[in-house]
Structure formats: structure tokens, C-alpha cells
C-alpha atoms as a PDB file:
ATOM      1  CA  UNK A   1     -11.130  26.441 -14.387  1.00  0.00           C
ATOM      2  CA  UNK A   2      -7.934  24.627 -15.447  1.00  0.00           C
ATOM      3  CA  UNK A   3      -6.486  25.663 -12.642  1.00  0.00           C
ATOM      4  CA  UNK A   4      -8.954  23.911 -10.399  1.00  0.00           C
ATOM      5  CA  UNK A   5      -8.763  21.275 -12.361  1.00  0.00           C
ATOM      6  CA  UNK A   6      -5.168  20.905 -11.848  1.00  0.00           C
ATOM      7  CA  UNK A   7      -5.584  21.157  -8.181  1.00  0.00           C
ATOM      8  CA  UNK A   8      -8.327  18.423  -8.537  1.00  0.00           C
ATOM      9  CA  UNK A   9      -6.105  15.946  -9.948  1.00  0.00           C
ATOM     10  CA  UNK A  10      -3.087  16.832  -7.301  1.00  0.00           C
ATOM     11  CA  UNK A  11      -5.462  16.475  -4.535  1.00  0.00           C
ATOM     12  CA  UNK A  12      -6.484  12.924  -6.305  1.00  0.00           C
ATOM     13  CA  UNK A  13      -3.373  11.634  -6.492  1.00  0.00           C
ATOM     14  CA  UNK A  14      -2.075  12.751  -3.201  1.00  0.00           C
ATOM     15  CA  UNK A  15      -5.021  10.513  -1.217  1.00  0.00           C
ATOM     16  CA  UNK A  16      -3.729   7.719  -3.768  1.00  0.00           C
ATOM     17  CA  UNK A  17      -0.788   7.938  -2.757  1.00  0.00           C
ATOM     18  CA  UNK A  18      -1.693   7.718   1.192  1.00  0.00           C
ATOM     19  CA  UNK A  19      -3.559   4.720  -0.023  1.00  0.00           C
ATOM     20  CA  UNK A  20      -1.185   3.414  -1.641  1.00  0.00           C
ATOM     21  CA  UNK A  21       1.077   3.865   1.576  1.00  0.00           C
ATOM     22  CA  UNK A  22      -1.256   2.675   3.822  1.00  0.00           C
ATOM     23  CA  UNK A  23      -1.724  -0.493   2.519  1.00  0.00           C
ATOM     24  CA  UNK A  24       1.914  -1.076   2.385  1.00  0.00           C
ATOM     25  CA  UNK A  25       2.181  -0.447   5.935  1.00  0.00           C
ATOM     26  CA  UNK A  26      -0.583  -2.533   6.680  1.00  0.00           C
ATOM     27  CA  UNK A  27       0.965  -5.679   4.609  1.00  0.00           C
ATOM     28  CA  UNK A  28       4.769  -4.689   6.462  1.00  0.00           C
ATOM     29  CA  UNK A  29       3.108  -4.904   9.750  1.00  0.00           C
ATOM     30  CA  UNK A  30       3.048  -1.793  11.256  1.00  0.00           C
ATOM     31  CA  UNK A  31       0.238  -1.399  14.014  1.00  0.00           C
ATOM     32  CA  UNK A  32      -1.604   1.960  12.781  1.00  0.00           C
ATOM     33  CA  UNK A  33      -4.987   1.863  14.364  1.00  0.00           C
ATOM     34  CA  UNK A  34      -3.481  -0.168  17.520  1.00  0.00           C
ATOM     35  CA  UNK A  35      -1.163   2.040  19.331  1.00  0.00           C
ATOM     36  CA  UNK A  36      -1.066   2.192  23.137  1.00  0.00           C
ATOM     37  CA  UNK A  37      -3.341   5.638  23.112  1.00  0.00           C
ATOM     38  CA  UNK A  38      -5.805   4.237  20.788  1.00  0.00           C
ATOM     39  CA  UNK A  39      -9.485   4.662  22.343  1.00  0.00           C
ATOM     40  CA  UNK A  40     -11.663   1.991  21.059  1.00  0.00           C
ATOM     41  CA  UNK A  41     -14.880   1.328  23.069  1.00  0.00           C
ATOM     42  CA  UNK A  42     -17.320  -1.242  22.042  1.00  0.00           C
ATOM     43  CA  UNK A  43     -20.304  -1.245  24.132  1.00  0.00           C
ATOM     44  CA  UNK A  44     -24.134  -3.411  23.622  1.00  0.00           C
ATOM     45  CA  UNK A  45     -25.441  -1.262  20.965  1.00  0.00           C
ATOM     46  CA  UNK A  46     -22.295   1.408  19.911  1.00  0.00           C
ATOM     47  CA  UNK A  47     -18.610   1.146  19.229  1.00  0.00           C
ATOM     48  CA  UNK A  48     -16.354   4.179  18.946  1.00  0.00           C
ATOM     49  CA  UNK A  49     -12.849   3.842  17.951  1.00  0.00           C
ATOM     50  CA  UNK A  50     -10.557   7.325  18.065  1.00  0.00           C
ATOM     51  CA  UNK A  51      -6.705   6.868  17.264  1.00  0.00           C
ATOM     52  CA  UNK A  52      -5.195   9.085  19.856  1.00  0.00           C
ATOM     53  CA  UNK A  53      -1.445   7.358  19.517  1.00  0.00           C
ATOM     54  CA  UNK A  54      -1.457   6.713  15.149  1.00  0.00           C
ATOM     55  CA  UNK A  55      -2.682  10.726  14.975  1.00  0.00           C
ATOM     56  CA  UNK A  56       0.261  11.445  17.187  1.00  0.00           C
ATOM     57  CA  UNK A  57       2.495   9.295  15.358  1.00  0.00           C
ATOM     58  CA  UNK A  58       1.636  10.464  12.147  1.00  0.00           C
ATOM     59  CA  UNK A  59       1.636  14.130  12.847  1.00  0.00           C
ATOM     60  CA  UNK A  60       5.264  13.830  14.324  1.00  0.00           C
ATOM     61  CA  UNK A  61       6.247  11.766  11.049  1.00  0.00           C
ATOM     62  CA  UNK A  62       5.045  14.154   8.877  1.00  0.00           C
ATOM     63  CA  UNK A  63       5.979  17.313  11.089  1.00  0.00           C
ATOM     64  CA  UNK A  64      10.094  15.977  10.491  1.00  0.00           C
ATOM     65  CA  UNK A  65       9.437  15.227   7.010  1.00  0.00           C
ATOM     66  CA  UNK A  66       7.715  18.910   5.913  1.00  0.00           C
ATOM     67  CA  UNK A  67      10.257  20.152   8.004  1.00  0.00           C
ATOM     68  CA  UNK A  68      13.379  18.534   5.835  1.00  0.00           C
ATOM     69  CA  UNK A  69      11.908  19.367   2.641  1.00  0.00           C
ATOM     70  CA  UNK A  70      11.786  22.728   3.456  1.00  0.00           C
ATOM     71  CA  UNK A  71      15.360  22.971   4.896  1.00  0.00           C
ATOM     72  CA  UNK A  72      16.652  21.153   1.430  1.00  0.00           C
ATOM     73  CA  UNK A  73      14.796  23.816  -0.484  1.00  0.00           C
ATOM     74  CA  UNK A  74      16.863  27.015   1.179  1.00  0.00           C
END
């Protein structure tokens, strides 16, 4: 169990973290959430918002940076 605890906490202050990063984006400027390739439809009765161009942003960002930490760990 203290192992999962452990894990627990990590995982909590990891999302903090992305919070914490988040909002400092937000604040700098940075449009995530309204990229060109971010579907947002608002209709009468239903909206539906999918971030096509921050999920490819981000996943390229973070794609370099795993990749770096694990070349500085060899």
C-alpha cells in the first residue's frame, strides 16, 4: 500500500504541476484552445469544442522533451 500511495501523491503533483503550467501560459498569452485546427461548433441547442491543433502542439512539445531527457540519461 505505500507504494500506491507514493504513486498517488506523484500522480497528484504531476496534474499540479500541468496546472500550474497552464495557467502560466494562459496569463503569458499563448493561444492553447485557439489554434488554427481547433474544431469548435456551437449550434441552437449543443456546442462541441475538440482541440485538434493544441493536442498536436502539445504532443510534439512533449514528444522533444521525453525524448531529451532520455538522451541526457545514457
Amino acid at each position: 500500500m505505500i507504494g500506491l500511495g507514493k504513486a498517488l501523491i506523484a500522480v497528484g503533483v504531476l496534474i499540479t504541476v500541468i496546472g500550474v503550467l497552464l495557467l502560466v501560459a494562459a496569463r503569458a498569452g499563448l493561444p492553447l484552445g485557439r489554434l488554427p485546427g481547433d474544431i469548435a461548433y456551437r449550434g441552437k441547442h449543443v456546442s462541441f469544442f475538440f482541440p485538434l491543433g493544441t493536442c498536436i502542439v502539445l504532443s510534439i512539445v512533449i514528444s522533444v522533451l521525453l525524448y531529451v531527457l532520455t538522451h541526457l540519461k545514457r
